[in-house]
Protein backbone atom coordinates (compact mmCIF):
# COMPACT_ATOMS: atom_id res chain seq x y z
CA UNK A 1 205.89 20.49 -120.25
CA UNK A 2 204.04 17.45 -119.91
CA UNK A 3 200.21 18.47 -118.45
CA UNK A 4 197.49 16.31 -117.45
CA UNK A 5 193.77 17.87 -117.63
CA UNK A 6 190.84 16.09 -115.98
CA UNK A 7 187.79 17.25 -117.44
CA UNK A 8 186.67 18.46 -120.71
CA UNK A 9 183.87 20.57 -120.36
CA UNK A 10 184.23 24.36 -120.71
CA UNK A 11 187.15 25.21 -118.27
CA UNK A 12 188.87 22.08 -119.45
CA UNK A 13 188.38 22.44 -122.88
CA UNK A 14 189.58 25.57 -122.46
CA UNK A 15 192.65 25.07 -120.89
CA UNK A 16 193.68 22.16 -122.95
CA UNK A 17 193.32 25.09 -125.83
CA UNK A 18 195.14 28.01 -123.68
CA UNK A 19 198.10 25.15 -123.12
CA UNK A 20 198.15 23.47 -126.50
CA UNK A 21 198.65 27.53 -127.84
CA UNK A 22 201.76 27.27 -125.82
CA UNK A 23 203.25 24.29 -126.90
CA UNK A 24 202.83 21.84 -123.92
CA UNK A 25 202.17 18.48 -123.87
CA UNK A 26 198.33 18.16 -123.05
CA UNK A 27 196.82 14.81 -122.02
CA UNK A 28 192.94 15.60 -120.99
CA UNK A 29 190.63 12.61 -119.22
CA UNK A 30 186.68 13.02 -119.31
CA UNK A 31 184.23 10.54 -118.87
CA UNK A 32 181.69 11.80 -121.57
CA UNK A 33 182.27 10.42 -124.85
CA UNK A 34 181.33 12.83 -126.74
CA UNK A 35 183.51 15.32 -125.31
CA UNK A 36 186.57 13.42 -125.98
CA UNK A 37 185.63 12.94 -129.39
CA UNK A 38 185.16 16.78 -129.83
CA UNK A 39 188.22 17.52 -128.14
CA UNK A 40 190.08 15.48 -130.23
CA UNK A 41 188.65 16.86 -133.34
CA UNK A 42 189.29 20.28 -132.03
CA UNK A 43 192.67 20.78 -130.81
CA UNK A 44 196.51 18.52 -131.11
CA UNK A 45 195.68 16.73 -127.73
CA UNK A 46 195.31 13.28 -126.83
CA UNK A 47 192.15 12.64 -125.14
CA UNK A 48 190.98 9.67 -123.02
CA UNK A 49 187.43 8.55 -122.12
CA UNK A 50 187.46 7.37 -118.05
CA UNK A 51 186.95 8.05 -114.77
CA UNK A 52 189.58 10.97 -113.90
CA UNK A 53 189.21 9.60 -109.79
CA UNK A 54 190.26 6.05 -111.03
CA UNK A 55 193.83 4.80 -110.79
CA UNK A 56 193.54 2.85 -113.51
CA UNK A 57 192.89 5.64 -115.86
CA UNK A 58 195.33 7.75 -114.82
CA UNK A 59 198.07 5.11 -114.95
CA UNK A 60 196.78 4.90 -118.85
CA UNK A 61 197.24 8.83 -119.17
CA UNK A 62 200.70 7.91 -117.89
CA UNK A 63 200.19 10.74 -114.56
CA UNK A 64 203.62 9.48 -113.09
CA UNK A 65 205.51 10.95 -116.07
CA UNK A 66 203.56 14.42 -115.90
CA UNK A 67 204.58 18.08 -115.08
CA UNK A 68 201.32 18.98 -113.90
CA UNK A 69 197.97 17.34 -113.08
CA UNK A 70 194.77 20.12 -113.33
CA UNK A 71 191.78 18.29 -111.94
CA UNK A 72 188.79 20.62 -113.10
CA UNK A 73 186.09 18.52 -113.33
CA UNK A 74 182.65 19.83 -112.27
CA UNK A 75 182.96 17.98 -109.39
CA UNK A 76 185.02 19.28 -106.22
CA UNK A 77 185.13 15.80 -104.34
CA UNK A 78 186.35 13.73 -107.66
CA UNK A 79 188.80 16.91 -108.13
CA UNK A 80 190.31 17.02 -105.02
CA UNK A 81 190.74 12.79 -105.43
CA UNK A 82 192.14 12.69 -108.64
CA UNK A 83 195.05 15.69 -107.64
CA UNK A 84 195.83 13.72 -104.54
CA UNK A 85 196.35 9.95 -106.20
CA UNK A 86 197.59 12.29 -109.01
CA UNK A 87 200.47 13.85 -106.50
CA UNK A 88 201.12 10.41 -105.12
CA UNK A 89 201.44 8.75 -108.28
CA UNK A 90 204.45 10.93 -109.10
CA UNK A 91 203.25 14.43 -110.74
CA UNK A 92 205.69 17.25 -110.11
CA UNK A 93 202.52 19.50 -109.36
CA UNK A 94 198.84 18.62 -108.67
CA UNK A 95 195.97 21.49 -108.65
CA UNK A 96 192.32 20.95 -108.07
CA UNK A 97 189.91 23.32 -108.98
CA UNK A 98 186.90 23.62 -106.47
CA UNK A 99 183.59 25.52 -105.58
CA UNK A 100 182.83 25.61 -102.47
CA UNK A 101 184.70 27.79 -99.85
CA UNK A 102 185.05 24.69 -97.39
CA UNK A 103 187.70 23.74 -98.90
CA UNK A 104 189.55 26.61 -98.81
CA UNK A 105 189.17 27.07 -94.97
CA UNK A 106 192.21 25.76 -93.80
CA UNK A 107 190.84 26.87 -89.75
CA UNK A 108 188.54 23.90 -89.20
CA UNK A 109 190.35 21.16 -91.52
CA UNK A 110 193.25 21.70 -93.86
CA UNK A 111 192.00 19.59 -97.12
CA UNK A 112 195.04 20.69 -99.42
CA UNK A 113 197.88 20.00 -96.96
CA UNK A 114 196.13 16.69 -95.63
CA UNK A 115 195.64 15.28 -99.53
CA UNK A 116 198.99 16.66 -100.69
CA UNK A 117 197.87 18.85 -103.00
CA UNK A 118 199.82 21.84 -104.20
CA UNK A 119 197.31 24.14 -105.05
CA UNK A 120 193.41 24.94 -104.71
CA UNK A 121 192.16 26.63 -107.40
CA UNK A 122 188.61 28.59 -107.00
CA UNK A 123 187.80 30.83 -110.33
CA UNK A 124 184.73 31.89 -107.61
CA UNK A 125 187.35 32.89 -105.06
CA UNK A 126 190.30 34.82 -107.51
CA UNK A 127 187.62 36.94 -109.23
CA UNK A 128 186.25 37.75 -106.16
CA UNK A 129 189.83 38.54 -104.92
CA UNK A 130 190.29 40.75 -108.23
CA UNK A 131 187.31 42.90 -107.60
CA UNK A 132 188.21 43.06 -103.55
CA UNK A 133 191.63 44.38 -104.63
CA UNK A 134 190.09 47.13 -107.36
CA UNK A 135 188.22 48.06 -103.74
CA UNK A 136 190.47 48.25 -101.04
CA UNK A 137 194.01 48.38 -103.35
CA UNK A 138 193.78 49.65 -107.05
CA UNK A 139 197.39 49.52 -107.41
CA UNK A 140 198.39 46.38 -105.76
CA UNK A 141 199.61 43.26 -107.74
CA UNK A 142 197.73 40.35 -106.12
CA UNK A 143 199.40 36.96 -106.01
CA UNK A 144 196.43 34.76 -105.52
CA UNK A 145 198.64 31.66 -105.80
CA UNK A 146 201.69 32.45 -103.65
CA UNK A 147 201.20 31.47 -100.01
CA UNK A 148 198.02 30.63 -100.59
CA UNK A 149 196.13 33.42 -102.24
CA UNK A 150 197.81 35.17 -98.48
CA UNK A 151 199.72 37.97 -99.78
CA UNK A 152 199.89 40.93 -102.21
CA UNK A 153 202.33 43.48 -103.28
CA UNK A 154 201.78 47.12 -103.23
CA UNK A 155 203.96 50.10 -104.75
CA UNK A 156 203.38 53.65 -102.94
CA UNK A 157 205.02 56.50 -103.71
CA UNK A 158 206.75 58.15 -100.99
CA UNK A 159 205.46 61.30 -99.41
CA UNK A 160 208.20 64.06 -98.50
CA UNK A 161 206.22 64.70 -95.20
CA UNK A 162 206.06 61.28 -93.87
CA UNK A 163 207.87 60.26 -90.89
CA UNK A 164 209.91 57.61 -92.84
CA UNK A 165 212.11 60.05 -94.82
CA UNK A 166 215.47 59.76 -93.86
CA UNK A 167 215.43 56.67 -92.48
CA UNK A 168 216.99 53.35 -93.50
CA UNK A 169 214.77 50.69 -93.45
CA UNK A 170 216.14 48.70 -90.38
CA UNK A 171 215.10 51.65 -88.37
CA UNK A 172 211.58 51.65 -89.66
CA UNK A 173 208.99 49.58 -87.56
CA UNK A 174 206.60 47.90 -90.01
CA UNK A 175 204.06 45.45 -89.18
CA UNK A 176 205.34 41.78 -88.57
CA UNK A 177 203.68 40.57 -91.66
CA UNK A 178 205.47 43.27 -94.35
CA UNK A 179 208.63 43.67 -96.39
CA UNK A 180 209.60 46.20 -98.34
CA UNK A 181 210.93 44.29 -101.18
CA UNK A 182 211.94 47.15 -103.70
CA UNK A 183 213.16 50.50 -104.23
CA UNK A 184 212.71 52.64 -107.39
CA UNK A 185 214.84 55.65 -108.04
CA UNK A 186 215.99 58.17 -111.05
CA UNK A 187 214.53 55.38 -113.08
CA UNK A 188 216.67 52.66 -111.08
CA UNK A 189 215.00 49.71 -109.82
CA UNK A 190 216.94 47.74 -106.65
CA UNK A 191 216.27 45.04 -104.56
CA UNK A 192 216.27 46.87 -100.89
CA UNK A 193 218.62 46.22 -98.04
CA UNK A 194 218.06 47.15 -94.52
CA UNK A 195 220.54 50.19 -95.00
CA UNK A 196 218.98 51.59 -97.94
CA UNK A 197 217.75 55.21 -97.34
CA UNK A 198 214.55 56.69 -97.77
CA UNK A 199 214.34 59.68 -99.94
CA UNK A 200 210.75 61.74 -101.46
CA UNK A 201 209.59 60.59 -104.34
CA UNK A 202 210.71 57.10 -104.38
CA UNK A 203 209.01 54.50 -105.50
CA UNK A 204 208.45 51.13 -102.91
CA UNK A 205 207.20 48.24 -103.28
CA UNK A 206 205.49 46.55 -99.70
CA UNK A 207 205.02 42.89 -99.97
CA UNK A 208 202.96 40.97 -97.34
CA UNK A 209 199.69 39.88 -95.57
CA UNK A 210 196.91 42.47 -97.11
CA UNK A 211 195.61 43.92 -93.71
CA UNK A 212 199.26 44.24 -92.70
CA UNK A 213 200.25 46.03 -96.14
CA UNK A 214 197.32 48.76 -95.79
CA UNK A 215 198.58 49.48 -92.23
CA UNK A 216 201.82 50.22 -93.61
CA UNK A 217 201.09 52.19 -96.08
CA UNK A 218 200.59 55.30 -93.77
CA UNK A 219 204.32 55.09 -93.21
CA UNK A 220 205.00 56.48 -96.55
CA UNK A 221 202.40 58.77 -97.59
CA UNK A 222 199.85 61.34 -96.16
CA UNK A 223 196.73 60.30 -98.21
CA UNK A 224 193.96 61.62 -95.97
CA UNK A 225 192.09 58.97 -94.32
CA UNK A 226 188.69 58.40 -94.81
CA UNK A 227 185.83 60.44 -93.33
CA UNK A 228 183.42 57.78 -93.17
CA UNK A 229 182.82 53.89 -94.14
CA UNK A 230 182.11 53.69 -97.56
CA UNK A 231 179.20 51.99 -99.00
CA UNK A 232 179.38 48.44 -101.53
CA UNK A 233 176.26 46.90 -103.18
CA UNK A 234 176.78 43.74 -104.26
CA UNK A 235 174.17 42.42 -106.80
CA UNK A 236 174.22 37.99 -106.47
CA UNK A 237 175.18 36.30 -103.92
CA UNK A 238 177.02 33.57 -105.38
CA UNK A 239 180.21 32.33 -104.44
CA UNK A 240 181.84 35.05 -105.82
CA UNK A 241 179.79 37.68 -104.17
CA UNK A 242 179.94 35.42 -100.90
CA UNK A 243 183.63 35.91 -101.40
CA UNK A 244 183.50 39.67 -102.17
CA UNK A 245 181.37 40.14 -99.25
CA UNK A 246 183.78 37.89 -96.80
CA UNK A 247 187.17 39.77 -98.06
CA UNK A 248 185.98 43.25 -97.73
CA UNK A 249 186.92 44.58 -93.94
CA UNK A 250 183.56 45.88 -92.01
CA UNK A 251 185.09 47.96 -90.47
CA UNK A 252 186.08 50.16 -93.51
CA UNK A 253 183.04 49.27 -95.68
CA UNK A 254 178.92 49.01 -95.24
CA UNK A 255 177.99 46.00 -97.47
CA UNK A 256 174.64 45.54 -98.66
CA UNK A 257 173.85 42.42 -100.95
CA UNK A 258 171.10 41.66 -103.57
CA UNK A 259 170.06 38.10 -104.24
CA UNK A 260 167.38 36.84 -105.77
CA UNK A 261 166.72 33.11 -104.59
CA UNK A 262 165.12 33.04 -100.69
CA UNK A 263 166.81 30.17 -99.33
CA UNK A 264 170.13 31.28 -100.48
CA UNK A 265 169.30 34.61 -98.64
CA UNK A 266 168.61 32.76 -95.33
CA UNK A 267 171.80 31.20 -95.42
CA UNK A 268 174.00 34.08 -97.04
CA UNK A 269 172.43 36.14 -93.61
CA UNK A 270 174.29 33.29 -91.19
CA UNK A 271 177.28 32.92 -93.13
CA UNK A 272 177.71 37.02 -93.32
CA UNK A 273 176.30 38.79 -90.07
CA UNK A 274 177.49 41.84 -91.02
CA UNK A 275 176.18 42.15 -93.97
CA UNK A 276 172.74 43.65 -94.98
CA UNK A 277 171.28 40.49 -97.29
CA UNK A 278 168.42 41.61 -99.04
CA UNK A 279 165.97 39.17 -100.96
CA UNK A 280 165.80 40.85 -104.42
CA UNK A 281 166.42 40.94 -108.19
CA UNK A 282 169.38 43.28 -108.93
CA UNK A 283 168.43 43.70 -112.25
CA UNK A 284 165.16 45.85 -111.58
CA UNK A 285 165.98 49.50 -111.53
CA UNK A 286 163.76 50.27 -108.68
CA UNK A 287 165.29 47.77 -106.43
CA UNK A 288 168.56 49.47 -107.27
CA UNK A 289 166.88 52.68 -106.42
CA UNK A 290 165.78 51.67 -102.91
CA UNK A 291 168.35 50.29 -102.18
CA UNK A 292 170.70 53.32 -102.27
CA UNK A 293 172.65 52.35 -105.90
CA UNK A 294 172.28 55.65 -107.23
CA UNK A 295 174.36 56.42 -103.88
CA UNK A 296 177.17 54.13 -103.57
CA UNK A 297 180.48 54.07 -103.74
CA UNK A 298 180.99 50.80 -105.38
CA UNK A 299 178.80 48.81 -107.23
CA UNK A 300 179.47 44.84 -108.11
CA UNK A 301 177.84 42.75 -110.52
CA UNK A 302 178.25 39.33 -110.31
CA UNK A 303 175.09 37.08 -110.59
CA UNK A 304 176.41 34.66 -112.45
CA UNK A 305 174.87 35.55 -115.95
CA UNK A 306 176.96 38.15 -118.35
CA UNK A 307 174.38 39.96 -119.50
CA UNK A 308 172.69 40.21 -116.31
CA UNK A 309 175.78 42.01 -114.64
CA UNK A 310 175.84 43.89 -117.61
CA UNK A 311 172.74 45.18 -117.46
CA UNK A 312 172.75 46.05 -113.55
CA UNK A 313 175.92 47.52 -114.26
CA UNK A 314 174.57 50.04 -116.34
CA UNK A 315 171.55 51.12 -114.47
CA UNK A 316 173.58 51.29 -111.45
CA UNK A 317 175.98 54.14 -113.19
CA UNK A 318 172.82 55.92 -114.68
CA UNK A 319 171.43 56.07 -111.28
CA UNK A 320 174.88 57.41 -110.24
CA UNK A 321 177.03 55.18 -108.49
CA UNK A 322 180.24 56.31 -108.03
CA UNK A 323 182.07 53.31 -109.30
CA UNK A 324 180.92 50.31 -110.94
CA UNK A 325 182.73 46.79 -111.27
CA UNK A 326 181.59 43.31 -112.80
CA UNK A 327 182.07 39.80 -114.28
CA UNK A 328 182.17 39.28 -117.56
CA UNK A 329 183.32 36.19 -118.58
CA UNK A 330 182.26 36.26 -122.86
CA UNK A 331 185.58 37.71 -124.51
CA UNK A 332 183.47 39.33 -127.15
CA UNK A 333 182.48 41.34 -124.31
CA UNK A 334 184.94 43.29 -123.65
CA UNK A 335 184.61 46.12 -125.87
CA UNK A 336 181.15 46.71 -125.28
CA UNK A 337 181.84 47.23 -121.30
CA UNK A 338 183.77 50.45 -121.74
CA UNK A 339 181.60 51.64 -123.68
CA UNK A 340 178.32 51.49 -121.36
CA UNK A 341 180.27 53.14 -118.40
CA UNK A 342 181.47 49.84 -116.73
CA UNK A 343 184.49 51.11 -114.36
CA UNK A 344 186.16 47.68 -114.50
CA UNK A 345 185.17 44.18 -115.55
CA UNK A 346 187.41 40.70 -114.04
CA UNK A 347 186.84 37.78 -116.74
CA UNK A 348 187.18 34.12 -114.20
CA UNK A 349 189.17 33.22 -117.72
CA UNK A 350 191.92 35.24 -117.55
CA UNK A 351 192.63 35.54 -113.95
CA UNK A 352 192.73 31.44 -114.04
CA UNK A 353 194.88 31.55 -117.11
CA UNK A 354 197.29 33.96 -115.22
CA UNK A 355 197.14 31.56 -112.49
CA UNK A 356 197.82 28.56 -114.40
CA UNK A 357 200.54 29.75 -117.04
CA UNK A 358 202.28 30.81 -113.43
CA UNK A 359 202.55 27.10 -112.69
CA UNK A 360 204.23 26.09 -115.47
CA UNK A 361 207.67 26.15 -114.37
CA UNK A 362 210.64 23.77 -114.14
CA UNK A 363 212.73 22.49 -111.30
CA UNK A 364 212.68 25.01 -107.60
CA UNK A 365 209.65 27.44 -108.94
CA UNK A 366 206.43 26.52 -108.12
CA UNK A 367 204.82 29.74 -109.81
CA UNK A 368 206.24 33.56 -111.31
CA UNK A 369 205.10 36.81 -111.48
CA UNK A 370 206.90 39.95 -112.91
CA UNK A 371 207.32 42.89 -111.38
CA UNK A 372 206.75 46.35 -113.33
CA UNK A 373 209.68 47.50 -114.86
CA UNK A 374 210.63 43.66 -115.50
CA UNK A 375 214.12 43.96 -113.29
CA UNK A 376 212.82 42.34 -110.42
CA UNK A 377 210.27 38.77 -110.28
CA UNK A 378 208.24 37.70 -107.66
CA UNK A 379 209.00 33.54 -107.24
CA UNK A 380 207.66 30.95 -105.30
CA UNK A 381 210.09 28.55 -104.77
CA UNK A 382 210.33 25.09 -103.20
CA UNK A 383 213.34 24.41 -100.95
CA UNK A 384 214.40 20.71 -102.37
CA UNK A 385 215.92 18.09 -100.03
CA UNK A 386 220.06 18.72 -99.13
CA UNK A 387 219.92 22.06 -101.53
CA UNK A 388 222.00 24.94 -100.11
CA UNK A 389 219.61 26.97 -98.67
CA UNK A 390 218.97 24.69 -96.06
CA UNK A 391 222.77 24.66 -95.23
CA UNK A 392 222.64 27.72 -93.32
CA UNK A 393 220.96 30.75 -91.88
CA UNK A 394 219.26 32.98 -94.16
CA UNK A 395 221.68 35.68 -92.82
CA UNK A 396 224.51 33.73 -94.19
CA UNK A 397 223.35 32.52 -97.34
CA UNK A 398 224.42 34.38 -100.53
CA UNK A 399 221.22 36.19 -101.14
CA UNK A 400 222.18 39.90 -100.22
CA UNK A 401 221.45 42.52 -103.42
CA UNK A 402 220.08 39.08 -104.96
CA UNK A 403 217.02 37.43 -103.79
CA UNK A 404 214.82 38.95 -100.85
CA UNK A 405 212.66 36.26 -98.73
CA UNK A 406 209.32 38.11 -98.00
CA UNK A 407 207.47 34.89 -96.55
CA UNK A 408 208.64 31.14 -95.65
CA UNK A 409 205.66 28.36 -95.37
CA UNK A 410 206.28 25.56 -93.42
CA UNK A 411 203.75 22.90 -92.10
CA UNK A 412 200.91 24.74 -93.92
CA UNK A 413 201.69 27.74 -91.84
CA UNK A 414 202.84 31.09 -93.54
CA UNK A 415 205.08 33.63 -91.81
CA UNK A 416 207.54 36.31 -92.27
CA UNK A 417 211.14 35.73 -92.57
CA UNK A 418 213.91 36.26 -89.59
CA UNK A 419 217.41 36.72 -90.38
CA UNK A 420 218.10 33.32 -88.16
CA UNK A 421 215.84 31.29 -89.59
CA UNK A 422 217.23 27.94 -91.30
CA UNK A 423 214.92 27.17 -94.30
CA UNK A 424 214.35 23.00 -94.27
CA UNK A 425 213.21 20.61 -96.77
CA UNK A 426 209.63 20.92 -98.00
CA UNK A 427 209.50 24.81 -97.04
CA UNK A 428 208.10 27.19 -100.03
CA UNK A 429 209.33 30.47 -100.15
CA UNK A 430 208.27 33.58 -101.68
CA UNK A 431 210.93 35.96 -102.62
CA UNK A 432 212.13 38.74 -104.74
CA UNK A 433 214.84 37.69 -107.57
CA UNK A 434 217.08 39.91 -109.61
CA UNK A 435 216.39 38.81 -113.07
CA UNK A 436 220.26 39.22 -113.43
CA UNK A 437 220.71 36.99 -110.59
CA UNK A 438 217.89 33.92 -111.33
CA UNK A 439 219.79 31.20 -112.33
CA UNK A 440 222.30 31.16 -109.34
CA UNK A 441 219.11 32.25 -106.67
CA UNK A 442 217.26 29.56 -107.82
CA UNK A 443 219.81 26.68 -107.66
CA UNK A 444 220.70 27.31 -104.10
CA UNK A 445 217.02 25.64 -103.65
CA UNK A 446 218.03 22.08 -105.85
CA UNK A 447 218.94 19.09 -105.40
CA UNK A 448 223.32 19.88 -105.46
């Protein structure tokens, strides 16, 4: 595939290297010199010195003949530009990368439906979203890019003294926002059907909004609920730990966060009134002391600095918290973490290269993501102009045993699927394929 990079300083330099390793077609703008001469040195890339928010430069990278436009400069304004004359210009699909959570607060102004752009990408907001998930979900599969980041997939065993048992799944009353999109048995794996039965012992697989998905979770096992609100520190109160701090329900957890700067403090205590914001520097032992890390039941580092989280990391498990999770971004890393009693580290590298590879798809799919056991793929799919899908209802279309729509977005708006609904032109879908069955799924959404 043809892919257009803007920006060539570390996250573009890496991705031009993460996509040239697969075999696409890499064109990568930067406005530094220096960078485009090291670049092309580097890697089998052509480079080009400009201004990526610049029409002119972008008609010389040729954007109208690209698969994919990824505008990551350092700069979220010039990002969000660039993808949008990027997207108008004639790229199949146009992501921005960006900082700041404004932009991905679609409740006051909608910035990625209102530029056209297909995707907001915030390495900030999926680690955050990674860690959040080891919390709440351990055993979910998130799908930060389907639906907007709005849904994940979780796979419970089921309990043989829950009410469910028995049951088919038309007779079960789960939340509005939740699917149950598979069915694992005697080692066979099945797309499920609103007359499948429930049996002990099976395996399901609950697709949907994440506060919707833990409320249906009770349906199908008898995990004790817990006693009391458990307790997070949070050490840096960046963007990620703004995040981590946002995404984690009150309700279920007592958040306390450490950072270090004052005036950062001041405005992380408006932004997060629930939260106990505490001006200090993580990395001291004794603040972790006071604080109650020896105490908690998760710990997160993520101040920014590798060796900083590491370090906090560690005195937090020698003081005794119960878990302990961090960013690490330095691959050479990795081993070490283990090793000092780290729980679980997220690297912002490969959660963005997971999110990225998933966009590099052809035709209908927007973005893919297996399922375990590699039977069954989670697609997001784009229903094309005059395609089939939009022919009739979805109760009529040729999808049964096949392809399962968990979630139709339409307008910016994402919702579950009824069995009247008639998908129209511009929709995106998420659904469940048969891997047997892709090839026909998919072309019902294309162009006949």
């Amino acid at each position: 595939m043809r892919v257009l990079t803007l920006g060539a300083g570390t996250v573009g330099h890496w991705i031009a290297e993460l996509l040239c390793g697969k075999r696409h077609d890499v064109t990568v703008i930067d406005i530094d010199p220096e960078r485009v001469r090291q670049i092309n040195s580097e890697l089998d890339v052509q480079a080009i010195q400009g201004n990526a928010a610049h029409s002119a430069v972008l008609f010389q990278a040729n954007a109208a003949g690209a698969d994919i436009c990824l505008a990551v400069t350092g700069n979220d304004e010039a990002n969000i530009l660039a993808a949008s004359m990027a997207k108008a210009m004639g790229v199949r699909r146009s992501i921005a990368r960006t900082y700041s959570p404004v932009y991905h607060d679609s409740s006051t102004f909608d910035y990625q439906r209102h530029y056209g752009i297909d995707s907001l990408l915030s390495l900030e907001h999926l680690s955050a979203l990674e860690l959040v998930r080891s919390i709440r979900n351990p055993e979910a599969i998130p799908l930060e890019h389907f639906a907007r980041g709005m849904l994940e997939v979780y796979d419970t065993e089921v309990s043989p003294q829950c009410s469910s048992v028995g049951q088919r799944l038309r007779e079960i009353q789960l939340p509005a926002g939740v699917r149950i999109g598979s069915i694992e048995r005697d080692d066979e794996v099945w797309l499920a059907s609103g007359e499948d039965e429930i049996q002990a012992g099976d395996h399901i697989s609950l697709i949907g909004i994440p506060a919707e998905v833990t409320k249906a979770r009770s349906r199908f096992h008898t995990a004790s609920k817990r006693s009391k609100r458990q307790n997070v520190l949070i050490a840096g109160g960046g963007q990620t730990g703004l995040h981590v701090a946002r995404s984690l329900p009150h309700g279920e957890f007592r958040i306390t966060l450490l950072e270090r700067n004052r005036k950062r403090c001041e405005l992380l205590s408006k932004l997060l009134p629930d939260v106990t914001v505490v001006h200090a520097n993580a990395n001291r032992r004794s603040v972790l002391e006071d604080e109650g890390g020896g105490a908690t039941d998760y710990f997160v580092a993520c101040t920014g600095q590798d060796e900083n989280n590491i370090m906090a990391g560690v005195e937090a498990r020698e003081l005794g918290a119960r878990r302990v999770l961090g960013v690490v971004g330095r691959p050479d890393y990795a081993n070490v973490v283990g090793k000092l009693g780290i729980d679980q580290v997220v690297s912002e590298r490969d959660v963005a290269a997971r999110q990225i590879l998933g966009f590099m798809n052809d035709g209908a799919v927007i973005s893919y993501r297996p399922m375990p056991k590699g039977k069954i793929g989670i697609y997001e799919l784009e229903v094309f102009p005059d395609s089939r899908v939009t022919s009739a209802t979805l109760t009529d279309l040729p999808l049964a045993g096949r392809c399962l729509i968990t979630a139709i977005e339409s307008n910016g708006f994402v919702r579950g699927p009824k069995a009247n609904d008639q998908l129209r032109a511009g929709d995106i879908v998420v659904a469940l394929i048969d891997h047997e069955s892709r090839d026909e799924c998919v072309a019902l959404f294309k162009n006949p």
